[in-house]
C-alpha atoms as a PDB file:
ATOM      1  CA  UNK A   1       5.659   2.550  18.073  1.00  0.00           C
ATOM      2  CA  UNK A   2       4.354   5.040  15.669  1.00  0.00           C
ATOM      3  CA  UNK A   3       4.796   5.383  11.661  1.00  0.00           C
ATOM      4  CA  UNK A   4       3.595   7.946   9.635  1.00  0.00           C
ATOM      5  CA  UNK A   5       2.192   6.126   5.843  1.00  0.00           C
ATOM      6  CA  UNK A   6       2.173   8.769   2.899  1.00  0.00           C
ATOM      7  CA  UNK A   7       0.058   6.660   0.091  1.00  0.00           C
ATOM      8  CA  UNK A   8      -2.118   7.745  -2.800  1.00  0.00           C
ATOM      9  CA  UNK A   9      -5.827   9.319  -2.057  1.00  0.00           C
ATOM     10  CA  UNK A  10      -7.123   6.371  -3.117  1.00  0.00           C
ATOM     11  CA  UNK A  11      -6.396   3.630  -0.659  1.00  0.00           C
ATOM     12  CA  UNK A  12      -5.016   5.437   2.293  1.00  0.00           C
ATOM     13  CA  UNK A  13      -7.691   3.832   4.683  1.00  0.00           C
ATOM     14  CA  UNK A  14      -7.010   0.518   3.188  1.00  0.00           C
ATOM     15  CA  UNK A  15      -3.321   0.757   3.619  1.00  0.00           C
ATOM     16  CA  UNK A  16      -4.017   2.017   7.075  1.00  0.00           C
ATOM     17  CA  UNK A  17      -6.251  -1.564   7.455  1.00  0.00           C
ATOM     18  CA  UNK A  18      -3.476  -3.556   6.688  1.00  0.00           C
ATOM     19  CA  UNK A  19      -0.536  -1.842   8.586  1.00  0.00           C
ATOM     20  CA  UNK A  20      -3.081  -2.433  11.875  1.00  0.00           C
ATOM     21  CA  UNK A  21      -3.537  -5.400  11.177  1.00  0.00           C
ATOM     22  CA  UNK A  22       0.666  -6.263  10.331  1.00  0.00           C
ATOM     23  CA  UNK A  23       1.230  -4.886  13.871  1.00  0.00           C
ATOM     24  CA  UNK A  24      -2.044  -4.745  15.730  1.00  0.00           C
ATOM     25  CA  UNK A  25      -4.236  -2.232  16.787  1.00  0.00           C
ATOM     26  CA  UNK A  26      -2.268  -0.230  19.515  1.00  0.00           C
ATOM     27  CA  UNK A  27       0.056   0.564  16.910  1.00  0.00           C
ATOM     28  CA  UNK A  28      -0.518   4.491  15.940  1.00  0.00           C
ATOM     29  CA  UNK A  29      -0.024   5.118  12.108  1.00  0.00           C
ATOM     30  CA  UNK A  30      -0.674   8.535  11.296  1.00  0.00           C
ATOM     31  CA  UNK A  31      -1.678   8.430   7.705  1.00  0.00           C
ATOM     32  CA  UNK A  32      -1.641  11.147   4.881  1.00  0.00           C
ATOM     33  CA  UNK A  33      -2.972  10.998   1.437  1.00  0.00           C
ATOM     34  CA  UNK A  34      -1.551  12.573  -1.287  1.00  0.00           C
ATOM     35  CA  UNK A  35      -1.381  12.804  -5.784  1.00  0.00           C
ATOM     36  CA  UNK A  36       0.836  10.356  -6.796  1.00  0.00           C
ATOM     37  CA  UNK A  37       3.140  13.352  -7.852  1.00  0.00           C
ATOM     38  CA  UNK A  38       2.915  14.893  -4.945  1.00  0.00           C
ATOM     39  CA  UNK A  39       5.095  11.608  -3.409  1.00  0.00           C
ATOM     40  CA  UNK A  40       7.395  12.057  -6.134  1.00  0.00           C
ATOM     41  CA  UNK A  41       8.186  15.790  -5.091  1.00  0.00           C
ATOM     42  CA  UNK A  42      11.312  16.033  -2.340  1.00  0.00           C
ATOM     43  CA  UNK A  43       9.699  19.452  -1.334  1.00  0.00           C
ATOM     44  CA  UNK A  44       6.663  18.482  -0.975  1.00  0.00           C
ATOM     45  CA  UNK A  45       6.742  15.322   1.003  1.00  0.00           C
ATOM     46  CA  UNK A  46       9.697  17.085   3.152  1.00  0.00           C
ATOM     47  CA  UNK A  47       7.527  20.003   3.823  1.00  0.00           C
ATOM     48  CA  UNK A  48       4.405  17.415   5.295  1.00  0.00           C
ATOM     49  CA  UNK A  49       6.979  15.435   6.985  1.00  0.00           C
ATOM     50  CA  UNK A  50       8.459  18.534   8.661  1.00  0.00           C
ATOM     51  CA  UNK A  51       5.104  20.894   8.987  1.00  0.00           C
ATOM     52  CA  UNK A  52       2.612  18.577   9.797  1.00  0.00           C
ATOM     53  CA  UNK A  53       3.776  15.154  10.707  1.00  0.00           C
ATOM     54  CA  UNK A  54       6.669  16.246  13.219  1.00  0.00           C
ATOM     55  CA  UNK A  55       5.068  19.102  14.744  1.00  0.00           C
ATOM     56  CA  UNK A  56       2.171  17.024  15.835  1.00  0.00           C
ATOM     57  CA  UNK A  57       3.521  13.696  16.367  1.00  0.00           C
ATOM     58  CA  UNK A  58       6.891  14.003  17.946  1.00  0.00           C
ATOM     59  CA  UNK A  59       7.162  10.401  18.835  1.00  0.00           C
ATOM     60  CA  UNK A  60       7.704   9.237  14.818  1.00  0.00           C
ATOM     61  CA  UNK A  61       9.132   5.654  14.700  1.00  0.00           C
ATOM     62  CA  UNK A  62       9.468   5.574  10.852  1.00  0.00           C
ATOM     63  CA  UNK A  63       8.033   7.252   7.827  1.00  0.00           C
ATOM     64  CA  UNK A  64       6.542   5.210   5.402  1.00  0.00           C
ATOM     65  CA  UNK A  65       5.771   6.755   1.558  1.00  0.00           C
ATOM     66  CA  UNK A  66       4.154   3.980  -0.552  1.00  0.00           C
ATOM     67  CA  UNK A  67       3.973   5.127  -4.374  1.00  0.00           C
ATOM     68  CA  UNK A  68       2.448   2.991  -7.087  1.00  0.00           C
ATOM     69  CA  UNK A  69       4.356   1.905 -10.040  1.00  0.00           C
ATOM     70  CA  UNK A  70       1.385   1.775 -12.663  1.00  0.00           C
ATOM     71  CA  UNK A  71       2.932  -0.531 -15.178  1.00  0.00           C
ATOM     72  CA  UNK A  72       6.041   1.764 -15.070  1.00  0.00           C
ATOM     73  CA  UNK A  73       9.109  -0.906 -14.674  1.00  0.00           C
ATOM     74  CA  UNK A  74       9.899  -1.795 -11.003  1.00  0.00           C
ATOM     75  CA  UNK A  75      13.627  -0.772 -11.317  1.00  0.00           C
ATOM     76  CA  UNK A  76      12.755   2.140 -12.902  1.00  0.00           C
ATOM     77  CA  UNK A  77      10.209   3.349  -9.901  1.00  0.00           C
ATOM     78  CA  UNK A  78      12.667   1.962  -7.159  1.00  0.00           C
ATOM     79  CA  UNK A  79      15.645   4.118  -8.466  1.00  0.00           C
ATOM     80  CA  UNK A  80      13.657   7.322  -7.947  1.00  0.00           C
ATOM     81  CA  UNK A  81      12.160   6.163  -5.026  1.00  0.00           C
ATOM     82  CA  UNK A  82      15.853   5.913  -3.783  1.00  0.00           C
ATOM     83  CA  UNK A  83      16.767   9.218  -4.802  1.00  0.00           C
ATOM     84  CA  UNK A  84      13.767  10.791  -3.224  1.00  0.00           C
ATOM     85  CA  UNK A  85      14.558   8.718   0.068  1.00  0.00           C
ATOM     86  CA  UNK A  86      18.165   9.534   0.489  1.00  0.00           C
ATOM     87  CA  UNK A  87      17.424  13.289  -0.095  1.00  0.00           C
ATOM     88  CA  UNK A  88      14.398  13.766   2.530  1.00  0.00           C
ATOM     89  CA  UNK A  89      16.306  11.684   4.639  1.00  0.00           C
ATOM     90  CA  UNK A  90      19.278  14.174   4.419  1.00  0.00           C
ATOM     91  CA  UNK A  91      17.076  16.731   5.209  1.00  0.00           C
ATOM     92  CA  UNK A  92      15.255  15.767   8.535  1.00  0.00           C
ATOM     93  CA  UNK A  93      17.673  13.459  10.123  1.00  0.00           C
ATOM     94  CA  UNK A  94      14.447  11.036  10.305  1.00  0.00           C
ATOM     95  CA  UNK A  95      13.520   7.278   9.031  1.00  0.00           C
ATOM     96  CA  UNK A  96      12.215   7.941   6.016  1.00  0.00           C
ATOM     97  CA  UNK A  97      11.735   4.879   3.449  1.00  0.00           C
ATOM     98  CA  UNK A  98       9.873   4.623   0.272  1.00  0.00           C
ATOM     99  CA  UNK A  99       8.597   1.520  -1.237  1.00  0.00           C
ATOM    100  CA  UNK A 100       6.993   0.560  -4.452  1.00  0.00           C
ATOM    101  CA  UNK A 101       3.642  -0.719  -4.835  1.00  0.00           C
ATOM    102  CA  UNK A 102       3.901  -3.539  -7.471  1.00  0.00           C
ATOM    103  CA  UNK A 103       1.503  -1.712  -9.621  1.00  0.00           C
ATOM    104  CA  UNK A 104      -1.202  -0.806  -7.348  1.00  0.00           C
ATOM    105  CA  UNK A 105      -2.726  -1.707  -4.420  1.00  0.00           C
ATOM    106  CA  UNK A 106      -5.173  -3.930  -5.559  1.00  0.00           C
ATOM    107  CA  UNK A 107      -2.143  -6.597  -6.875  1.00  0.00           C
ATOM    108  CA  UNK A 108      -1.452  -6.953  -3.149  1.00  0.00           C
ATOM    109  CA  UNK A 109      -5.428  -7.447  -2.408  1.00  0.00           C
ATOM    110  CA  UNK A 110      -4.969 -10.193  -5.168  1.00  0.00           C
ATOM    111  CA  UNK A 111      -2.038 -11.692  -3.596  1.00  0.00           C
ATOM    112  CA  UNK A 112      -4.783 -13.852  -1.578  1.00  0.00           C
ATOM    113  CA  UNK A 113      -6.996 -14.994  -3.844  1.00  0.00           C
ATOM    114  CA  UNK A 114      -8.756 -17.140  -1.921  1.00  0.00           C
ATOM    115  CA  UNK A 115      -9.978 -14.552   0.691  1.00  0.00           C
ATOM    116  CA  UNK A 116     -11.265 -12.244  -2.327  1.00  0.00           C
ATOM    117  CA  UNK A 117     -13.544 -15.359  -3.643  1.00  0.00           C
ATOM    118  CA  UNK A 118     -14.298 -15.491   0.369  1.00  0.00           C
ATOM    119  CA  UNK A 119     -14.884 -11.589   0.467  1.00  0.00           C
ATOM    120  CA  UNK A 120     -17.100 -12.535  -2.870  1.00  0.00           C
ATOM    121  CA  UNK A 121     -19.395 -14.854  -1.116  1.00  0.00           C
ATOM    122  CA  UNK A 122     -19.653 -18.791  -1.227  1.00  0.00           C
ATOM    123  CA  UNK A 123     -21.360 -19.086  -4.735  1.00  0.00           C
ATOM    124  CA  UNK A 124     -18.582 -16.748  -6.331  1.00  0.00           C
ATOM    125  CA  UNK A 125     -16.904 -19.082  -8.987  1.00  0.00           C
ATOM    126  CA  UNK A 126     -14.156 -17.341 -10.053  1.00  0.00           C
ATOM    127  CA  UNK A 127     -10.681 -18.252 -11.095  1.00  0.00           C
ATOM    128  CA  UNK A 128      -8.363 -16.043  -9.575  1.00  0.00           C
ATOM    129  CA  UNK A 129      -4.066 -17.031 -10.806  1.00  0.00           C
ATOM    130  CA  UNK A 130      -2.137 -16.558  -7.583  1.00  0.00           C
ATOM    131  CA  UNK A 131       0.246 -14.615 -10.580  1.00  0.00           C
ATOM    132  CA  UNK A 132      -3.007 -11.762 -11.047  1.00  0.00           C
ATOM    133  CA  UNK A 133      -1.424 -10.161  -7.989  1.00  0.00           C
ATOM    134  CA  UNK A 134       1.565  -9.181 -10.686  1.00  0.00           C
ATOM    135  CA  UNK A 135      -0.769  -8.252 -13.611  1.00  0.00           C
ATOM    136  CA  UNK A 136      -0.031  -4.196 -15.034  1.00  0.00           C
ATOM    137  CA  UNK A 137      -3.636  -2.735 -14.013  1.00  0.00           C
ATOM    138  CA  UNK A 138      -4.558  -5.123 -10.888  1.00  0.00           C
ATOM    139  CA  UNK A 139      -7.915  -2.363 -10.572  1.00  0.00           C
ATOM    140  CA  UNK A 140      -8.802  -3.645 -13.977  1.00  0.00           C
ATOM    141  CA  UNK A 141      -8.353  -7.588 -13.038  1.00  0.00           C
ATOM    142  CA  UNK A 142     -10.354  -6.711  -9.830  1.00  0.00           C
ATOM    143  CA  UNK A 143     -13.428  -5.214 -11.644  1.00  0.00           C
ATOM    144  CA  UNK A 144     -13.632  -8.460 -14.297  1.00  0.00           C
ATOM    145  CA  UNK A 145     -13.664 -10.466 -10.953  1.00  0.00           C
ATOM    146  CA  UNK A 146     -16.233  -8.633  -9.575  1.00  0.00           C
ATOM    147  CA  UNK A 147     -18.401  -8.616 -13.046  1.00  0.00           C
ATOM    148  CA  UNK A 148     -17.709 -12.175 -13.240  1.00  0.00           C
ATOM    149  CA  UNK A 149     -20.192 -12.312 -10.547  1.00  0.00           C
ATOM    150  CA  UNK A 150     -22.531  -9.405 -11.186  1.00  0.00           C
ATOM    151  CA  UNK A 151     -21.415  -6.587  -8.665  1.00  0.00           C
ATOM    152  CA  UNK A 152     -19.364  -3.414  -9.974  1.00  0.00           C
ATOM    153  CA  UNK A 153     -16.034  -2.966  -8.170  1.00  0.00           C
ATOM    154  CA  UNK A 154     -15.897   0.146  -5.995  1.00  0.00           C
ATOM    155  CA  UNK A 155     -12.451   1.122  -4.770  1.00  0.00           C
ATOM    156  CA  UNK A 156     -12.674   2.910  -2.090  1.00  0.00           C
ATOM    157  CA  UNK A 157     -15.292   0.280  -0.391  1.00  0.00           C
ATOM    158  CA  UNK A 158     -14.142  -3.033  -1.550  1.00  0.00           C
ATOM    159  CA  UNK A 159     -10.447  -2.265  -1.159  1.00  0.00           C
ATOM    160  CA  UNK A 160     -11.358  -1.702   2.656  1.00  0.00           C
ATOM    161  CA  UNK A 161     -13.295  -5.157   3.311  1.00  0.00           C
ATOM    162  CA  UNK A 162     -11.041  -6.976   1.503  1.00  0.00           C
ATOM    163  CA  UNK A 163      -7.836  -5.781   3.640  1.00  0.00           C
ATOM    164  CA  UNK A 164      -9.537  -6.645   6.515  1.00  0.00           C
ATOM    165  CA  UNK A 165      -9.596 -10.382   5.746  1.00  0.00           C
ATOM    166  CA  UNK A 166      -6.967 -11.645   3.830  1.00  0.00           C
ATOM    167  CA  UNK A 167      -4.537 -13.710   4.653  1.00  0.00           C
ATOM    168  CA  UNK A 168      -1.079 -11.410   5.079  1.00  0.00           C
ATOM    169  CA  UNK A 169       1.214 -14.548   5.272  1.00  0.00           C
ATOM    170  CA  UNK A 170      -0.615 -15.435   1.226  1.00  0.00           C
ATOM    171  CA  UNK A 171      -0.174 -12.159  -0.085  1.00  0.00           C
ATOM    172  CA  UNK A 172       3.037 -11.592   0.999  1.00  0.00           C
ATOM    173  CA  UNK A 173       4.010 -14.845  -1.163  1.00  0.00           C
ATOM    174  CA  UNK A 174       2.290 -14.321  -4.018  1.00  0.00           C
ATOM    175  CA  UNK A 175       3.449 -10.186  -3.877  1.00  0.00           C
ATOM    176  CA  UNK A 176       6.633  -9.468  -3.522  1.00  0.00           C
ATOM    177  CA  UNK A 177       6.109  -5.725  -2.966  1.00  0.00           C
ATOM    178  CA  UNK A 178       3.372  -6.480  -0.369  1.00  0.00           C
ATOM    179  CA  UNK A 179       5.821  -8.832   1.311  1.00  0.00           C
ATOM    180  CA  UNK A 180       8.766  -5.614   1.509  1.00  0.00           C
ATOM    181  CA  UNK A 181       5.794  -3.351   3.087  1.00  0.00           C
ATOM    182  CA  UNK A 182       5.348  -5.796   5.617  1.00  0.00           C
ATOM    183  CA  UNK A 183       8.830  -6.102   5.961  1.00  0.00           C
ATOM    184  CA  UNK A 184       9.689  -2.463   6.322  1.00  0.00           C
ATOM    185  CA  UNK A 185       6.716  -2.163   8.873  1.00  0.00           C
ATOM    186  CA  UNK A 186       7.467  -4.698  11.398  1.00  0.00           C
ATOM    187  CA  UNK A 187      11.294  -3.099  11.259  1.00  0.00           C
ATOM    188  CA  UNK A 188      11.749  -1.134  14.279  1.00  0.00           C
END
């Protein structure tokens, strides 16, 4: 199987992390970053599907596009992520699905908050709510958790590390978003 992941620039290797790691490592996922309204543009994501995705990797299972919803109302984001889906999907005869990141990544790196006080180090004291995996800025959360032990958060490092070791089953629980990823990944 192979899936092609459109996310935001900002956690596309971290995404990529926990897809491997959802379906192991022989698994190909082709991933492309893009602005958060460039995933919200039918031409745009149909012209990367068809252009570059397709003409280099034939063998597509599934096309993934995972788009934040940044304190915008769930319902709201997952009836134009609907809209968006129905019309690429019109368009290149392919499996193409959208989900909605609860937020932001980070709320499904919080899901587990035991791995991030493990990622943190044994004398990390922090109390991490298993409901901070549902808070509006999760980044924001993430960075007092991080002062709360005196290191500065750093996306595009941390976000990484911490994908690699937390436990899927936890997150998936305590994220309801993270557990419909998971969902829509394992889906042949």
């Amino acid at each position: 199987m192979k899936i092609a992941l459109f996310s935001e620039d900002k956690y596309h290797k971290a995404l990529q992390i926990l897809t491997q790691r959802i379906l192991g490592k022989q698994t190909g996922v082709i991933m492309r970053s893009k602005k958060r309204h460039d995933l919200l543009k039918t031409e745009k994501v149909y012209s990367h599907i068809v252009h570059d995705i397709l003409q280099e990797h034939s063998d597509i299972s599934k096309i993934i596009v995972c788009v934040d919803s940044e304190c915008t109302p769930e319902e709201e984001v997952l009836k134009e992520l609907k809209r968006l889906e129905n019309s690429i999907k019109v368009k290149t005869k392919q499996p193409i699905y959208y989900l909605c990141v609860t937020h932001a990544l980070e709320g499904w790196l919080l899901g587990d908050p035991d791995g991030i006080k493990q990622y943190l180090g044994p004398r990390a004291k922090v109390h991490i709510p298993p409901s901070a995996s549902l808070e509006c800025k999760p980044k924001d959360i993430m960075k007092d958790i991080f002062r709360e032990v005196d290191k500065d958060f750093l996306p595009s490092l941390h976000n990484e590390r911490i994908a690699e070791i937390i436990d899927l089953k936890i997150a998936g629980k305590n994220n309801k978003s993270f557990y419909n990823f998971q969902t829509q990944v394992r889906d042949p």
